[in-house]
Protein backbone atom coordinates (compact mmCIF):
# COMPACT_ATOMS: atom_id res chain seq x y z
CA UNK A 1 -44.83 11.46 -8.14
CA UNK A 2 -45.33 8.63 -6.14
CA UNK A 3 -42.58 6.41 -7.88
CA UNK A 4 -40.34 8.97 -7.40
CA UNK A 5 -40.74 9.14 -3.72
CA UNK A 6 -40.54 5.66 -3.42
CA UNK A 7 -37.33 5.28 -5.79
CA UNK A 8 -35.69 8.17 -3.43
CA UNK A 9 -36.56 5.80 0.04
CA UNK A 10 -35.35 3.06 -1.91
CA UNK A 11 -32.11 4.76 -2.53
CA UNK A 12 -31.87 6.24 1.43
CA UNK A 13 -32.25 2.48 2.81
CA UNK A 14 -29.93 1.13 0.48
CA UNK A 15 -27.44 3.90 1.22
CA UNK A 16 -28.02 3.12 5.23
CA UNK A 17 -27.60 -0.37 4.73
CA UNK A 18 -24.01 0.03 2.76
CA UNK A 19 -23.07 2.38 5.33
CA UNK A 20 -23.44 -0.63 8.10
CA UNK A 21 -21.02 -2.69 6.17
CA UNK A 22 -17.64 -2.81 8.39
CA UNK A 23 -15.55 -1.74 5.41
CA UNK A 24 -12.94 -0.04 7.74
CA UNK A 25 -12.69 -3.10 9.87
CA UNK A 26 -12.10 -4.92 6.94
CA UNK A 27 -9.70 -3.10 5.80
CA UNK A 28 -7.70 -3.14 9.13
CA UNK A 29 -8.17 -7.04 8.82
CA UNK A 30 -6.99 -7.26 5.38
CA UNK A 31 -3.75 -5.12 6.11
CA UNK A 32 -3.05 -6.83 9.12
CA UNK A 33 -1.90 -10.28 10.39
CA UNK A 34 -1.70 -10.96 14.00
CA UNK A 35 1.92 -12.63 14.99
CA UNK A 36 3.00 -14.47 18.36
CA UNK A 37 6.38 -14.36 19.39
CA UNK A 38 7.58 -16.27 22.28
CA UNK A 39 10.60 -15.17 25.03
CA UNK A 40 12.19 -16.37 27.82
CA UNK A 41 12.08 -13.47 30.99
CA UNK A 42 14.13 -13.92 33.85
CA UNK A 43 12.98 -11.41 36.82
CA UNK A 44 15.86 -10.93 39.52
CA UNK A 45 14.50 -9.83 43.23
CA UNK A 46 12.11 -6.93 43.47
CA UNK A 47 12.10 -6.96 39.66
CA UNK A 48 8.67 -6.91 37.99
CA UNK A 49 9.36 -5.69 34.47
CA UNK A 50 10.18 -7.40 31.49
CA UNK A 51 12.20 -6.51 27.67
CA UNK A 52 12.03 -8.11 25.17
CA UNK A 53 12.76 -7.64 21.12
CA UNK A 54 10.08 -8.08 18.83
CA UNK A 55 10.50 -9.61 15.82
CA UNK A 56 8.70 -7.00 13.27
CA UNK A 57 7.08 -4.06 14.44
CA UNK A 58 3.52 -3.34 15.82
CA UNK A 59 1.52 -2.47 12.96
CA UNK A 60 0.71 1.25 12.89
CA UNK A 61 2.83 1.77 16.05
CA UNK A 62 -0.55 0.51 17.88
CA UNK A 63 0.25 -0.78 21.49
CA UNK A 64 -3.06 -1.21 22.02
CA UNK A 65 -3.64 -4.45 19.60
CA UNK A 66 -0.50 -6.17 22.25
CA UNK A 67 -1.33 -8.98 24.85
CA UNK A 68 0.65 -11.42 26.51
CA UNK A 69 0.04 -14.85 27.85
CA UNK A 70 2.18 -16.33 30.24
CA UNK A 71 3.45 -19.31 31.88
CA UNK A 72 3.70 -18.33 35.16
CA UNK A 73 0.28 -18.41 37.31
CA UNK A 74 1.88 -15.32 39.22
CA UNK A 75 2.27 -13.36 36.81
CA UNK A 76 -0.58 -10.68 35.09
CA UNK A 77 1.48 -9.06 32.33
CA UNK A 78 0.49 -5.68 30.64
CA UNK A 79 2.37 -3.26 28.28
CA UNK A 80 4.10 -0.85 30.09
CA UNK A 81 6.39 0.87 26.98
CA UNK A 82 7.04 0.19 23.32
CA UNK A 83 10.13 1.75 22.22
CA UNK A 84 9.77 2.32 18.12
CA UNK A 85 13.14 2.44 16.66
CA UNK A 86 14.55 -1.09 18.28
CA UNK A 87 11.33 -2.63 18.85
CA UNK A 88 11.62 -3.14 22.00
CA UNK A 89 8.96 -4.05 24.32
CA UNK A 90 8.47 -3.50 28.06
CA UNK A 91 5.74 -5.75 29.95
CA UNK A 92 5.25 -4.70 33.77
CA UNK A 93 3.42 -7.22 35.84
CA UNK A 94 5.61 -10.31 36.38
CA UNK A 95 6.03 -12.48 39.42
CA UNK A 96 9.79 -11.08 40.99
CA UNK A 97 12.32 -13.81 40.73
CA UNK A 98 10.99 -15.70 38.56
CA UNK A 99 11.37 -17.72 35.12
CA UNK A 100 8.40 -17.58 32.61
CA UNK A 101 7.81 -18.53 28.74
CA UNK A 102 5.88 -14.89 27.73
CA UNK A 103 4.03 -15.02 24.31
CA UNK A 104 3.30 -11.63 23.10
CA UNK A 105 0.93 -11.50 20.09
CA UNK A 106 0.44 -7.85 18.52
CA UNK A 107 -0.75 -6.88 14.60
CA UNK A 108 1.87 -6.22 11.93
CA UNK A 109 1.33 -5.27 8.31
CA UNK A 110 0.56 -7.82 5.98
CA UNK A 111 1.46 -5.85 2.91
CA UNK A 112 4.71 -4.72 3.57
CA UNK A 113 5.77 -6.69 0.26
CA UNK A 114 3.13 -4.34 -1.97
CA UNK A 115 3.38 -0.82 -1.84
CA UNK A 116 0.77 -0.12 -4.05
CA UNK A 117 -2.60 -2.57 -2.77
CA UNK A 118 -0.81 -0.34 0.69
CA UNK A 119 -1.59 2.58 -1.00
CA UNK A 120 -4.75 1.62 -2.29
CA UNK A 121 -5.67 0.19 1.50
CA UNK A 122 -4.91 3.90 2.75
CA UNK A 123 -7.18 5.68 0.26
CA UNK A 124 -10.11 2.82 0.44
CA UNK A 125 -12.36 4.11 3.59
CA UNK A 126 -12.56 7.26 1.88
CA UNK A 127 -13.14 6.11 -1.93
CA UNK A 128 -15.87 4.28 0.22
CA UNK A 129 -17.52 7.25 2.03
CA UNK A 130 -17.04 9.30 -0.96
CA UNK A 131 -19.26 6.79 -2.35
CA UNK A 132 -21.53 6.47 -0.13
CA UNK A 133 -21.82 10.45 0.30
CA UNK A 134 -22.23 10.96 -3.57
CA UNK A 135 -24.52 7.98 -4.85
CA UNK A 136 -27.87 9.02 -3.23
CA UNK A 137 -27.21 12.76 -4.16
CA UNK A 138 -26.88 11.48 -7.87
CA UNK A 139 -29.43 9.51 -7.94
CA UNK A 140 -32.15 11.48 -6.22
CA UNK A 141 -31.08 14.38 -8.99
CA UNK A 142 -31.57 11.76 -11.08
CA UNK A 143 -34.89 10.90 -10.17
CA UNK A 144 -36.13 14.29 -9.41
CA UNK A 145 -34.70 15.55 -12.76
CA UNK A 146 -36.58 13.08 -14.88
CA UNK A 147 -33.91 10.83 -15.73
CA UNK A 148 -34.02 7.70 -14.04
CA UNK A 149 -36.22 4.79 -14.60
């Protein structure tokens, strides 16, 4: 009996320690690559926003993975709208009347070119906790029933 008890903690901690593996971040990280564009904004008078064009879209519609570097010590640039169908991005924040070089770097998909590993990506975090759920339930039943080890 007490092999079994001890196989059944062995299988809890190993369970606990695969769940504290970041697979979801990795997952984001693997689907994602981060890309800096670079524009030119003019600001006329009493002007303190900014458009610009992106190149490819924010990954995932995600504003949130945007930020901006600028040229101009005046400036403080944050995202202030993201406009989905023409990718266009406002920044609010820039010095009026002004000329600045503003990089924006935000996440885009990496696997645009694969629609099947971005399938697979989609369904992973849950083939993962499904996992995770059903391994020690299996193998406790296991032990318990006689069959393992």
């Amino acid at each position: 009996m007490g092999g079994r008890i001890f196989l059944g903690f062995l299988i809890i901690v190993t369970v606990a320690i695969l769940f504290m593996i970041p697979v979801t971040e990795a997952i984001y990280d693997y689907r994602t690559d981060v890309r800096e564009d670079p524009f030119t904004v003019v600001t006329a008078p009493a002007v303190t926003t900014g458009n610009m064009t992106l190149i490819k879209p924010i990954y995932d519609n995600d504003t949130a993975t945007t930020a901006f570097s600028s040229n101009n010590t005046n400036d403080s640039p944050l995202y202030a709208a993201y406009d989905t169908a023409t990718r266009e991005l406002e920044v609010s924040g820039l010095a009026a009347n002004s000329t600045r070089l503003l990089t924006v770097s935000y996440d885009v998909d990496a696997l645009s070119a694969s629609a099947a590993v971005s399938t697979l990506m989609d369904y992973l975090s849950w083939i993962w906790f499904i996992l995770l759920a059903g391994f020690p339930a299996a193998a406790i039943a296991a032990i318990f029933m006689g069959r393992a080890g």
